[in-house]
N, C-alpha and C. Protein backbone atom coordinates (compact mmCIF):
# COMPACT_ATOMS: atom_id res chain seq x y z
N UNK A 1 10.22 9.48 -22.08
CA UNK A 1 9.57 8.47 -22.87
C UNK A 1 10.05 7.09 -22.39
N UNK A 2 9.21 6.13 -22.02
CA UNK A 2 9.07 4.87 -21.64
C UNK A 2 9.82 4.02 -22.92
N UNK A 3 10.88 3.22 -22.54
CA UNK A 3 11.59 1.78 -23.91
C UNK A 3 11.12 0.93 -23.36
N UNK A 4 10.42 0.41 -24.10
CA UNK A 4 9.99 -1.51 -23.64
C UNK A 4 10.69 -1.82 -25.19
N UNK A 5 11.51 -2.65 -24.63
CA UNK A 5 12.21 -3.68 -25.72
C UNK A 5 11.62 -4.57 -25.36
N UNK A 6 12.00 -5.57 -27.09
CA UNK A 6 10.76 -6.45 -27.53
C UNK A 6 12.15 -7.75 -27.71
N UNK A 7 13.58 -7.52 -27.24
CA UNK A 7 14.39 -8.47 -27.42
C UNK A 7 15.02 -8.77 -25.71
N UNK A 8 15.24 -7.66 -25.02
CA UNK A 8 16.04 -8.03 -23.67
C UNK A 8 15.19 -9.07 -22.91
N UNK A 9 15.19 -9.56 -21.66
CA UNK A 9 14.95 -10.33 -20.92
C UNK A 9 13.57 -9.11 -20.27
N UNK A 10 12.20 -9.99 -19.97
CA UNK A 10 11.32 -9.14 -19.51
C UNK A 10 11.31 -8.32 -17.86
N UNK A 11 10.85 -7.62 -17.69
CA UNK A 11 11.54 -6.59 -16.58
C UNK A 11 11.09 -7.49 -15.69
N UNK A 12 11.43 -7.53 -14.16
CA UNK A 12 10.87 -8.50 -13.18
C UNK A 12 9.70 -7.85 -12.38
N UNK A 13 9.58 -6.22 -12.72
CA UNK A 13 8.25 -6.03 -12.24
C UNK A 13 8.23 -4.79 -13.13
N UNK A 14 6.65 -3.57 -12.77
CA UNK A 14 6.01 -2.74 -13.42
C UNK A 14 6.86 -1.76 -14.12
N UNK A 15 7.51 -1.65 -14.59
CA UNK A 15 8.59 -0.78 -14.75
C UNK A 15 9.11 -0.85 -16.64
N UNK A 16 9.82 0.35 -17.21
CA UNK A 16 10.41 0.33 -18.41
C UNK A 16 12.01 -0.88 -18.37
N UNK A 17 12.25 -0.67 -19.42
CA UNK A 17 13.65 -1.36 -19.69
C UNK A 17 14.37 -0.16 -19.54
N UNK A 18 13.87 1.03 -20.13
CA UNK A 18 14.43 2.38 -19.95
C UNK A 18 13.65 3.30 -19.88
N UNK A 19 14.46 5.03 -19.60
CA UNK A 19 13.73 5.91 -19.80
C UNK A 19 14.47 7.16 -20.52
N UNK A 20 13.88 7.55 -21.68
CA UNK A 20 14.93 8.73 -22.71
C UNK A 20 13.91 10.02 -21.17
N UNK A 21 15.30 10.68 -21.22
CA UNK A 21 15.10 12.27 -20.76
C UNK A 21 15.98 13.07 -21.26
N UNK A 22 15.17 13.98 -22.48
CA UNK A 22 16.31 14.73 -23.12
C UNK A 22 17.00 13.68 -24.40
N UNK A 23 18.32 14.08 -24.05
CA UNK A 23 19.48 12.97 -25.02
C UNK A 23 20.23 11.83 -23.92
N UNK A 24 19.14 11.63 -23.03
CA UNK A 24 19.77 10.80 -21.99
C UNK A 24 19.07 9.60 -21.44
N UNK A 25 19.77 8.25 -21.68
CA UNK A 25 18.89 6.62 -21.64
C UNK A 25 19.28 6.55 -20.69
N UNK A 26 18.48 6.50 -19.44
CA UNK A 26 18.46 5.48 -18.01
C UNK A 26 17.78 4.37 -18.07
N UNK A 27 19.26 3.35 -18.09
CA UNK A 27 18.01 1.88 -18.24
C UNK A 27 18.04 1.28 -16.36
N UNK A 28 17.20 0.72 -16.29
CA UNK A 28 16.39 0.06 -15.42
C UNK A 28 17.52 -1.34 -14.79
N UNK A 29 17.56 -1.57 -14.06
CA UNK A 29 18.74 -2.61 -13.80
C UNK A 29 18.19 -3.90 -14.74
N UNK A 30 19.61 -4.04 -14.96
CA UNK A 30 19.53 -5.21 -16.33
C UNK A 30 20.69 -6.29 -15.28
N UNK A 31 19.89 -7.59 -15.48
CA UNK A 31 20.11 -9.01 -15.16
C UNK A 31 20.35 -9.92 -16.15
N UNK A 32 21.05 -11.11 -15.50
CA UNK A 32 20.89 -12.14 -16.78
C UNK A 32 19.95 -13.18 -17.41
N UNK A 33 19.07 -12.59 -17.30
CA UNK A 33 18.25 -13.57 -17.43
C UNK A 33 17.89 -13.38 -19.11
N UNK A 34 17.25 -14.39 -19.64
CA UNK A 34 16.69 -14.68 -20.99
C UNK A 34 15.36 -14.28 -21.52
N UNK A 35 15.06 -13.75 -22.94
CA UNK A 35 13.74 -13.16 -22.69
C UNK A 35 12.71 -14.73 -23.06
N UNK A 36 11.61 -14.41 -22.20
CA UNK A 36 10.77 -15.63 -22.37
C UNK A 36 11.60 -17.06 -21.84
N UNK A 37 12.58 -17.06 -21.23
CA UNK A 37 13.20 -18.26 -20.53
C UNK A 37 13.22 -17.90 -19.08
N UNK A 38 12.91 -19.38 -18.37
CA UNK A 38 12.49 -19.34 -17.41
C UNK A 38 14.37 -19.22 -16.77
N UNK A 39 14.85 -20.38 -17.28
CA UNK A 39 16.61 -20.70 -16.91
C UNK A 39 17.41 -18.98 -16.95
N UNK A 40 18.22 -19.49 -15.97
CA UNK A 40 19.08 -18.05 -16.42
C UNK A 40 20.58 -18.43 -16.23
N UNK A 41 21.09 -17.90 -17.77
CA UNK A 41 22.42 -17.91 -17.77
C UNK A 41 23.40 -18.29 -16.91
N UNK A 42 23.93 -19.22 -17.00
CA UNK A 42 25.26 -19.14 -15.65
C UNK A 42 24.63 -19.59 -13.86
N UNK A 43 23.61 -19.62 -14.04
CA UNK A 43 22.90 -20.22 -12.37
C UNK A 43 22.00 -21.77 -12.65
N UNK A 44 22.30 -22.65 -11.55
CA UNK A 44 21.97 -23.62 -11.34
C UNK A 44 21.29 -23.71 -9.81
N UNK A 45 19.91 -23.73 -10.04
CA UNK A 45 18.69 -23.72 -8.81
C UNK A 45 19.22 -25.09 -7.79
N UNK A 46 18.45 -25.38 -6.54
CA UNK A 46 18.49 -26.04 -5.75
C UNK A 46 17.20 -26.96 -5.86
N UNK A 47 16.45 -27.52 -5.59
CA UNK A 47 15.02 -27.71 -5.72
C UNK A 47 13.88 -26.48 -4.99
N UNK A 48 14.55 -26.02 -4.34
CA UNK A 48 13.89 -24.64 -3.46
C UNK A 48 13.72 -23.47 -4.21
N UNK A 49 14.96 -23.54 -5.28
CA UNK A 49 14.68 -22.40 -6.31
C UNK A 49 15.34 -21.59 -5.52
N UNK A 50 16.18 -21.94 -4.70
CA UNK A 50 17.91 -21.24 -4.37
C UNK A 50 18.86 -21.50 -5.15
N UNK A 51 19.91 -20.29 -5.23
CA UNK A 51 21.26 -20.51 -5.76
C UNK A 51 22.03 -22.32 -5.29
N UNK A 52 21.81 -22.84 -6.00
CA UNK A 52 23.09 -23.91 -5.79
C UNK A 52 24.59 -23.74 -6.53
N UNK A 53 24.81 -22.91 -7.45
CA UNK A 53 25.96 -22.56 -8.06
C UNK A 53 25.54 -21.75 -8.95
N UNK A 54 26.72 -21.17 -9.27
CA UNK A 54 27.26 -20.17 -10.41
C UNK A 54 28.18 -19.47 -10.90
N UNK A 55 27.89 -19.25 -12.55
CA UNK A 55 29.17 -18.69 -13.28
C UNK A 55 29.26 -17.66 -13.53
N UNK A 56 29.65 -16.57 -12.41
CA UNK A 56 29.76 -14.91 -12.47
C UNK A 56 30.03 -14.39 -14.22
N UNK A 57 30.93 -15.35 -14.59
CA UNK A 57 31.34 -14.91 -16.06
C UNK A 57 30.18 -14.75 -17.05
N UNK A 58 29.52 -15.95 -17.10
CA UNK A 58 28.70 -16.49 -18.06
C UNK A 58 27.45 -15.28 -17.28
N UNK A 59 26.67 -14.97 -16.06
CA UNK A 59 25.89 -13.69 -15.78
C UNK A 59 26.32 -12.67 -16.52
N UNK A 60 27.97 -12.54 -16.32
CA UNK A 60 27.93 -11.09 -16.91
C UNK A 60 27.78 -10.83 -18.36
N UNK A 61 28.22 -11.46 -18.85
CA UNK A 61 28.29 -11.65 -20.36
C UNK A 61 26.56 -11.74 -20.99
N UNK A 62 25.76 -12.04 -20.33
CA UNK A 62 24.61 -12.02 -20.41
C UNK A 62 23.88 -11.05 -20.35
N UNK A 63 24.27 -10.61 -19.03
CA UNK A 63 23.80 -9.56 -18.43
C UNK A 63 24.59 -8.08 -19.87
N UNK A 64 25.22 -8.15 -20.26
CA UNK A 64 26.25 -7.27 -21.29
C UNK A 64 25.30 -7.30 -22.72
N UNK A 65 25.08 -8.43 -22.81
CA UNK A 65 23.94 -8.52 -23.68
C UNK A 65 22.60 -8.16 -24.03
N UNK A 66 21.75 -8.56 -22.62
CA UNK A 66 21.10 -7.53 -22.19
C UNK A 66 20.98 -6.39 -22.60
N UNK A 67 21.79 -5.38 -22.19
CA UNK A 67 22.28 -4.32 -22.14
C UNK A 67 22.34 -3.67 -23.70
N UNK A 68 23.00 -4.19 -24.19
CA UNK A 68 23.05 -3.87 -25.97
C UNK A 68 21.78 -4.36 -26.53
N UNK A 69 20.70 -5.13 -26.10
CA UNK A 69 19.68 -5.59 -26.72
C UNK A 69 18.62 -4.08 -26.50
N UNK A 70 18.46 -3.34 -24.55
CA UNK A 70 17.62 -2.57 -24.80
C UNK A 70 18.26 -1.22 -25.49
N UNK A 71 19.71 -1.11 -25.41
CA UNK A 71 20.34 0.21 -25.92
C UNK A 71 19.53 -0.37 -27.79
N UNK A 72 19.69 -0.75 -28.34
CA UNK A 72 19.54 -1.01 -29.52
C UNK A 72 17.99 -1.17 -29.97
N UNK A 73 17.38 -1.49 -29.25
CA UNK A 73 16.00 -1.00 -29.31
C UNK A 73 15.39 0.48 -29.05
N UNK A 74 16.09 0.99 -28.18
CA UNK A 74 16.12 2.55 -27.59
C UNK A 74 16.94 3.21 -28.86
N UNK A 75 17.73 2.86 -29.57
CA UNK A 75 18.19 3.45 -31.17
C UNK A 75 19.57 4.45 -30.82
N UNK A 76 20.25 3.74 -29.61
CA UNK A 76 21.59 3.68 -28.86
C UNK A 76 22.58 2.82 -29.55
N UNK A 77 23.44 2.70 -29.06
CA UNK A 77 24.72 1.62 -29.36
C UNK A 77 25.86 1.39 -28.12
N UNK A 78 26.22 0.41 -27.64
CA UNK A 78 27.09 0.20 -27.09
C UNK A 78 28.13 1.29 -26.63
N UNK A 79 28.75 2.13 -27.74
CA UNK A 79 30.06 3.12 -27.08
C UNK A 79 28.96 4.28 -26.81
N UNK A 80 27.90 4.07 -26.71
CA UNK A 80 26.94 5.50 -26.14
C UNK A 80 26.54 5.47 -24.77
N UNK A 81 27.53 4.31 -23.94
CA UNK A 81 27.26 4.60 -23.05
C UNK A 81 28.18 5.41 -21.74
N UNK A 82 27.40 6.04 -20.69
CA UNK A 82 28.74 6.85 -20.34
C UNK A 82 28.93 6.59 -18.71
N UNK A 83 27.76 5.69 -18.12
CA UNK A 83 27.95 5.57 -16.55
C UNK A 83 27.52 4.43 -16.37
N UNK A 84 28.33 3.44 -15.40
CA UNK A 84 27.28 2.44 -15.34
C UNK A 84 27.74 1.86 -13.89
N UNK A 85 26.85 1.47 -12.72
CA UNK A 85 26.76 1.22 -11.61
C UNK A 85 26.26 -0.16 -11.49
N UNK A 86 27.45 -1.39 -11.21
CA UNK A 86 27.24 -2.86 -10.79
C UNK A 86 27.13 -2.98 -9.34
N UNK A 87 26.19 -3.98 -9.40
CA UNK A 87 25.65 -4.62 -8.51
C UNK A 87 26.04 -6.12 -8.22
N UNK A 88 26.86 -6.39 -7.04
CA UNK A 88 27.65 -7.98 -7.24
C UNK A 88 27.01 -8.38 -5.59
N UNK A 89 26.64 -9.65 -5.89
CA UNK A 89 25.91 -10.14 -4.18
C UNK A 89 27.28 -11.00 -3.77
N UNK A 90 28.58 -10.95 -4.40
CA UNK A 90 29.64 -11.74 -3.68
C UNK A 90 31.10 -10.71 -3.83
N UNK A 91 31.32 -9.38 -3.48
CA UNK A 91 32.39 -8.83 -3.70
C UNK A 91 33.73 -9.71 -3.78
N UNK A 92 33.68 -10.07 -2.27
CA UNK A 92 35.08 -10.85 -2.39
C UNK A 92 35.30 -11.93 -3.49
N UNK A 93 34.90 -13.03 -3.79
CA UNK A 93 34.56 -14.25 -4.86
C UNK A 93 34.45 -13.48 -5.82
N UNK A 94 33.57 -12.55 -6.33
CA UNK A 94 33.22 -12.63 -7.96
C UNK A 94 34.00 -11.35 -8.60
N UNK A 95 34.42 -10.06 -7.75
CA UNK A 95 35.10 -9.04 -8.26
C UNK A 95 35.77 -9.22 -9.38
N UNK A 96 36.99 -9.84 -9.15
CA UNK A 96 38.02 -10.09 -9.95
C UNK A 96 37.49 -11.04 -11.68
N UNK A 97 37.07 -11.66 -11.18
CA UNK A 97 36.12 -12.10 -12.63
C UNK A 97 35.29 -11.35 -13.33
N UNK A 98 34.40 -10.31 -12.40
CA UNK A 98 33.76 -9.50 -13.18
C UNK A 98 34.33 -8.64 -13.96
N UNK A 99 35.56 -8.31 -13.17
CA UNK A 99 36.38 -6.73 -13.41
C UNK A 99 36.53 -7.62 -15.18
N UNK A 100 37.63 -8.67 -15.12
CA UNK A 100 37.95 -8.72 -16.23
C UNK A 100 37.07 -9.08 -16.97
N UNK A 101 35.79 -9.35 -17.43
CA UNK A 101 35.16 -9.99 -18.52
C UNK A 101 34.41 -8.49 -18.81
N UNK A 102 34.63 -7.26 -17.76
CA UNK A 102 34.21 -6.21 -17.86
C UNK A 102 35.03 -5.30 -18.51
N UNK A 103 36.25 -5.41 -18.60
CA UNK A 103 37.69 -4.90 -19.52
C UNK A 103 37.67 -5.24 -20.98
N UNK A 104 36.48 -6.33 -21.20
CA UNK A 104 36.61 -7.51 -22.41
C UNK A 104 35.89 -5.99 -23.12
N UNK A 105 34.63 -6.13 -22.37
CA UNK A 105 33.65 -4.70 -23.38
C UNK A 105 33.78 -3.39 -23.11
N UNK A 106 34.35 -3.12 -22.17
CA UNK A 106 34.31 -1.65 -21.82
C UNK A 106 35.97 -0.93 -21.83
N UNK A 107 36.59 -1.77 -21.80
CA UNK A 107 37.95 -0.78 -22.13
C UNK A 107 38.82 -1.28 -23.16
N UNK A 108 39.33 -0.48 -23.38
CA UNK A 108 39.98 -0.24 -24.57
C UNK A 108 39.47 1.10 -25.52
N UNK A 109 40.69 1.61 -26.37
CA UNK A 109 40.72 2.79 -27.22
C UNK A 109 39.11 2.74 -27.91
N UNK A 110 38.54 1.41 -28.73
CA UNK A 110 37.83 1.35 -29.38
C UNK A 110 36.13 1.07 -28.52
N UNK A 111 36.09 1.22 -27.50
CA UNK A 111 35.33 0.49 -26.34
C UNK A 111 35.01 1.73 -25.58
N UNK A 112 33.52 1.92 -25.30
CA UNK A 112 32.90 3.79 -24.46
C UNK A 112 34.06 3.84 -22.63
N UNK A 113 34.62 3.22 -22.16
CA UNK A 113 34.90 3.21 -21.34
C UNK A 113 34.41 4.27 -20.19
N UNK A 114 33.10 4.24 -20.07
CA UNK A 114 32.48 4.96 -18.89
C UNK A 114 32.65 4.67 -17.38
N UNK A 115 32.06 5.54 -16.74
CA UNK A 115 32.62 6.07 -15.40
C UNK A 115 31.82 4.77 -14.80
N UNK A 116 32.55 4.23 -13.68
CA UNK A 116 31.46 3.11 -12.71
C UNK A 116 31.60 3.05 -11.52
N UNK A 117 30.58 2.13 -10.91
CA UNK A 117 31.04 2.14 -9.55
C UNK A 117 30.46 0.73 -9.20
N UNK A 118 30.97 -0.04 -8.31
CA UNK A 118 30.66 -1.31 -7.78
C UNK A 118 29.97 -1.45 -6.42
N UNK A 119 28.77 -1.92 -6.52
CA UNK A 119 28.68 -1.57 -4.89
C UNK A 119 27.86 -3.88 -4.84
N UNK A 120 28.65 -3.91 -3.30
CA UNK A 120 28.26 -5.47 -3.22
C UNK A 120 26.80 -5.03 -2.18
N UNK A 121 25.95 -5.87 -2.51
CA UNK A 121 24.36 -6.09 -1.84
C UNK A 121 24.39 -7.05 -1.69
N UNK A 122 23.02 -6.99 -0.75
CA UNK A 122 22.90 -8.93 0.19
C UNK A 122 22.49 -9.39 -0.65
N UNK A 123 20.97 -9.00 -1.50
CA UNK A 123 20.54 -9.90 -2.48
C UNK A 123 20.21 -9.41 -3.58
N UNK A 124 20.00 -9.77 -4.83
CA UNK A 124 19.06 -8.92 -5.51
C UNK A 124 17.65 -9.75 -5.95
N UNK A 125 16.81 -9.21 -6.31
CA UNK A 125 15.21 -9.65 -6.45
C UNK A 125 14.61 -11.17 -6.99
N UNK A 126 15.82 -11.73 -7.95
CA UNK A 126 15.69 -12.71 -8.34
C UNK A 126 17.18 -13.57 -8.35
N UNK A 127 17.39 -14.43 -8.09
CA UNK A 127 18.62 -15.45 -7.78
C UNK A 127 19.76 -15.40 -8.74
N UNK A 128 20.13 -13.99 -8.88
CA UNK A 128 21.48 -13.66 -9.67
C UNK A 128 22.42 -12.99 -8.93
N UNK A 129 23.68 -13.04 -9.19
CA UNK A 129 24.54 -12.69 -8.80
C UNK A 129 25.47 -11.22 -9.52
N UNK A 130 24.89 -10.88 -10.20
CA UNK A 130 25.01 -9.28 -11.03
C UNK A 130 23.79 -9.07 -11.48
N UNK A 131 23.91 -7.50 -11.81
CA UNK A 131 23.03 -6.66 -11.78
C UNK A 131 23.68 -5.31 -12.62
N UNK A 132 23.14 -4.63 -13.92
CA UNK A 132 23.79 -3.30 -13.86
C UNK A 132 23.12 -2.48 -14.31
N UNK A 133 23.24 -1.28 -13.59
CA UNK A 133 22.17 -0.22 -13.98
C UNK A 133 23.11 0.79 -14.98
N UNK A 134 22.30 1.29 -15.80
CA UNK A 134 23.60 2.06 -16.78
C UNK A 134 22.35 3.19 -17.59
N UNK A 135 23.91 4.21 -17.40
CA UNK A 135 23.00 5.39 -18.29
C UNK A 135 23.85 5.79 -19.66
N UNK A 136 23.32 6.22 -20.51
CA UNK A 136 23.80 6.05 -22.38
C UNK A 136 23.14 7.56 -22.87
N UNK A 137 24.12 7.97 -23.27
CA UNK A 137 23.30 9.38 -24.42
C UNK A 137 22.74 8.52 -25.27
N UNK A 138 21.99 9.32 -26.30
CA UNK A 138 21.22 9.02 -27.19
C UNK A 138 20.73 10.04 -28.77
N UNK A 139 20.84 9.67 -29.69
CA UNK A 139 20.84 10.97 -30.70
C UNK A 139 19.49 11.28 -30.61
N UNK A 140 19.83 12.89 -30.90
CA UNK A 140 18.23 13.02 -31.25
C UNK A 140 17.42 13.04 -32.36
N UNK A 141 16.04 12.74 -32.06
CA UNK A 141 15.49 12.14 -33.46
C UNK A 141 14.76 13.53 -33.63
């Protein structure tokens, strides 16, 4: 079954926000961007509508948001999630910032602390600098 959430940031092409299979949410790579805003979190354009700067922190935290906006429309929650695979276009530079603002929500006793993996890419589709694809059980209805 197809999730189109009606709160996350709109998908950048034909595609769900997620997909339930079974008791299992695969969401769709989630970015930082805003729903119905053109601006995105933490990036400052060039006149070309290139990266001229940015705040890995302020993406992720967005991008985290995101994330709990389509789990919560999908009728998920945050510690339901159990895998999640980032996407960073600056390993060396942004790792260490991500890691920790990623410790902020995901670890700890009280926090799903799921399995991940980091992989750095040249670009991704639209002028951000994270990206995370994540999969979440889900109760059944």
């Amino acid at each position: 079954m197809d999730i189109h959430s009606t709160s996350a940031a709109e998908p950048v092409g034909p595609y769900p926000h997620a997909k339930r299979v079974g008791n299992l949410l695969f969401l769709s790579g989630v970015g930082p961007r805003k729903r119905g805003a053109k601006e995105i979190p933490g990036v400052e354009l060039d006149d070309l509508g290139q990266i001229a700067s940015y705040d890995i922190e302020a993406q992720c935290r967005s991008c985290f948001e995101n994330i709990r906006l389509v789990l919560q429309d999908a009728g998920a929650t945050w510690s339901d999630i159990v895998d999640v695979t980032v996407f960073l276009s600056n390993m060396r530079d942004d790792f260490q910032a991500y890691n920790r603002v990623y410790g902020e929500y995901f670890a700890g006793p009280d926090k799903p602390n799921p399995t991940r993996t980091t992989i750095e890419i040249g670009a991704l589709p639209t002028p951000i600098a994270v990206e995370l694809k994540v999969i979440a059980t889900i109760r059944s209805s």
